[in-house]
N, C-alpha and C. Protein backbone atom coordinates (compact mmCIF):
# COMPACT_ATOMS: atom_id res chain seq x y z
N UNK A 1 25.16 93.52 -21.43
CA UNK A 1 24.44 94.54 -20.70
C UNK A 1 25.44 95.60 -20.25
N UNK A 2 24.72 96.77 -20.45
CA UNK A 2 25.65 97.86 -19.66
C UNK A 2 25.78 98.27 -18.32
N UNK A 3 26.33 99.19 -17.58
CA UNK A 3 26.46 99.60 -16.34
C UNK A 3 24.61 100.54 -16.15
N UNK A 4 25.08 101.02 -17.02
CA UNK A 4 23.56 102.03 -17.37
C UNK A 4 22.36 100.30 -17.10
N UNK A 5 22.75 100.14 -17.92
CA UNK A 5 21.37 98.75 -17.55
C UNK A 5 21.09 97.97 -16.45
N UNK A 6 22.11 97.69 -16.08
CA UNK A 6 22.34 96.53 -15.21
C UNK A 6 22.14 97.61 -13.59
N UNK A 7 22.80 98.84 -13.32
CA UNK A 7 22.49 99.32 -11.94
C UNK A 7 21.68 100.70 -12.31
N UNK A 8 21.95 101.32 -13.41
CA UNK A 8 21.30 102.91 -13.25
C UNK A 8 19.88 103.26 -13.52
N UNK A 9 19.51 102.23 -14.46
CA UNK A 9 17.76 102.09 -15.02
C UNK A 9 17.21 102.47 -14.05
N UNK A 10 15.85 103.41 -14.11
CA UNK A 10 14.75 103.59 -13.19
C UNK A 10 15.36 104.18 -11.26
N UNK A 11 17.01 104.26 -11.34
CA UNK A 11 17.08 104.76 -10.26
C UNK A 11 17.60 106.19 -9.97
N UNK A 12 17.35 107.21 -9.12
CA UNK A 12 17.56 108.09 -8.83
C UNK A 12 18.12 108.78 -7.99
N UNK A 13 19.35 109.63 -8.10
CA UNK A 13 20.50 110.01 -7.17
C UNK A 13 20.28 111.37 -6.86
N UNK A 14 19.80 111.97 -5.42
CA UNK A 14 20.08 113.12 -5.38
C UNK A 14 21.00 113.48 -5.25
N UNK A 15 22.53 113.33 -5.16
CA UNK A 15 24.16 113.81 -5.27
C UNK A 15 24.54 112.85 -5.53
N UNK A 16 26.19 113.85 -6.37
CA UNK A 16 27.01 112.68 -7.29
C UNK A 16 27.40 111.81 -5.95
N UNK A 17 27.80 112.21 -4.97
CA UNK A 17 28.24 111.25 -3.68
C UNK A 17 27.75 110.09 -3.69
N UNK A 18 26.15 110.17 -3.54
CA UNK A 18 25.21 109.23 -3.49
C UNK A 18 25.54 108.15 -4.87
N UNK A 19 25.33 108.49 -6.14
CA UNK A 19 25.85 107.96 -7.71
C UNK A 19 27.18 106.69 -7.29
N UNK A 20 28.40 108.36 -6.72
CA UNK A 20 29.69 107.63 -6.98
C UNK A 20 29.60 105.81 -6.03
N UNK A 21 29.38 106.17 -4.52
CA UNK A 21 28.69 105.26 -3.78
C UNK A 21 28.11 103.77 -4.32
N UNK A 22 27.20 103.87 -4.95
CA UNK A 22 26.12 103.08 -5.53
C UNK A 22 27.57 102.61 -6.49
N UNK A 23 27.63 103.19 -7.36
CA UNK A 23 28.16 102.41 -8.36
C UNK A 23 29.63 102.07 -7.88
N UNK A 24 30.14 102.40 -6.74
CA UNK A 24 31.03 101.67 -6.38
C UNK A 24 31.26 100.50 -5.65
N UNK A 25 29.71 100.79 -4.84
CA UNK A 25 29.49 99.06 -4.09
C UNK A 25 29.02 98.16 -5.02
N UNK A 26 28.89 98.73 -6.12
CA UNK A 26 27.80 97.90 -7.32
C UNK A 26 29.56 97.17 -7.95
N UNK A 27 30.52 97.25 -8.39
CA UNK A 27 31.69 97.06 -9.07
C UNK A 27 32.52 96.51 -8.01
N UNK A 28 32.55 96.50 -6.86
CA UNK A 28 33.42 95.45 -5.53
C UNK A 28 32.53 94.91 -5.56
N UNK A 29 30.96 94.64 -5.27
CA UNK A 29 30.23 93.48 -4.54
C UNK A 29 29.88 93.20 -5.61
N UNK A 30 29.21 92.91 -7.22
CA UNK A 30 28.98 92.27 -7.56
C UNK A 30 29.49 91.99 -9.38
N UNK A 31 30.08 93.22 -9.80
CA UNK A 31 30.73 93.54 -11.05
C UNK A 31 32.03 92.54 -10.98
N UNK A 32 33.02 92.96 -9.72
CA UNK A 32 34.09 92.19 -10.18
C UNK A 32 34.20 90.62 -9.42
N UNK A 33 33.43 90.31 -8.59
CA UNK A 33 32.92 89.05 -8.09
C UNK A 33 32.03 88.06 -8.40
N UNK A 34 30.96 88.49 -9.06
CA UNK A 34 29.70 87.64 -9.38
C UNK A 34 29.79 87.57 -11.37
N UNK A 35 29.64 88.69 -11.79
CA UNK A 35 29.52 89.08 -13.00
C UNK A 35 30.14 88.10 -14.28
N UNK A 36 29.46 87.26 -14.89
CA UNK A 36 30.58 86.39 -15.97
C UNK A 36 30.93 87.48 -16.91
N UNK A 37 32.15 87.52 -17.62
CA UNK A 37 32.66 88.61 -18.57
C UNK A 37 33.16 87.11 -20.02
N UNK A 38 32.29 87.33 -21.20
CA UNK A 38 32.99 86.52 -21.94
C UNK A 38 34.16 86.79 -22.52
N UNK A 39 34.47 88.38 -22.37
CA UNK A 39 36.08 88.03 -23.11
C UNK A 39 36.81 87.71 -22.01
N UNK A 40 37.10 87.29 -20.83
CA UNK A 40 37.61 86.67 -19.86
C UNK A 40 37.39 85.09 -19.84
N UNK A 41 36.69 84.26 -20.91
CA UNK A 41 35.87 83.36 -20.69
C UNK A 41 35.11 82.95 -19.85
N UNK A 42 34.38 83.39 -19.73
CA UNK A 42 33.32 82.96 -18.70
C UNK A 42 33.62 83.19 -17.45
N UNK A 43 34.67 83.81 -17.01
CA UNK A 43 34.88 83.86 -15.17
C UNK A 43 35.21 85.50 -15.32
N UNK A 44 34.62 85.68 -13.84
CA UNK A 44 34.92 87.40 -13.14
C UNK A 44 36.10 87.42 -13.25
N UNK A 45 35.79 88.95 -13.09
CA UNK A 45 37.29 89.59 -12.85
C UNK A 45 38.43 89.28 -12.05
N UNK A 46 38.09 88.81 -10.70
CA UNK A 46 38.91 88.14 -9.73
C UNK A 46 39.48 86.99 -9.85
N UNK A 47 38.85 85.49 -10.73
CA UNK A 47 39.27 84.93 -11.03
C UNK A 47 40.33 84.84 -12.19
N UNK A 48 39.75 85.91 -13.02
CA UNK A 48 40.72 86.08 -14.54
C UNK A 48 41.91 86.43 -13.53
N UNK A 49 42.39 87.12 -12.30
CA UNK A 49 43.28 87.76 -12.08
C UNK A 49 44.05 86.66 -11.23
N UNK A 50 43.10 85.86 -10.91
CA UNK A 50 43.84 84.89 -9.63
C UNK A 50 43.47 85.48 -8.55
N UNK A 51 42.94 86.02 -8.24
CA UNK A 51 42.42 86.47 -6.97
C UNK A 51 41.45 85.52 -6.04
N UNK A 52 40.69 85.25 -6.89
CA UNK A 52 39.75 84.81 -6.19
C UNK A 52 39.53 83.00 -6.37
């Protein structure tokens, strides 16, 4: 799935502020925390890194 799919479908931004916002709480709270990535095997970003 894409970024376009997964947060932008069906929603509507009146300023880029508003956009940048959204898709930045969207990539800390649930892109690089929740999200499985298979070329990482199966674990987020935080874990691939040791972070988390």
């Amino acid at each position: 799935m894409t970024l376009k799919g997964e947060l932008l479908h069906a929603t509507s931004f009146v300023t880029m502020r508003q956009l940048r916002k959204h898709i930045k709480a969207y990539i800390e709270g649930f892109y690089n925390t929740q999200r499985l990535h298979s070329g990482l095997g199966y674990r987020t970003p935080l874990e691939f890194e040791g972070i988390n």
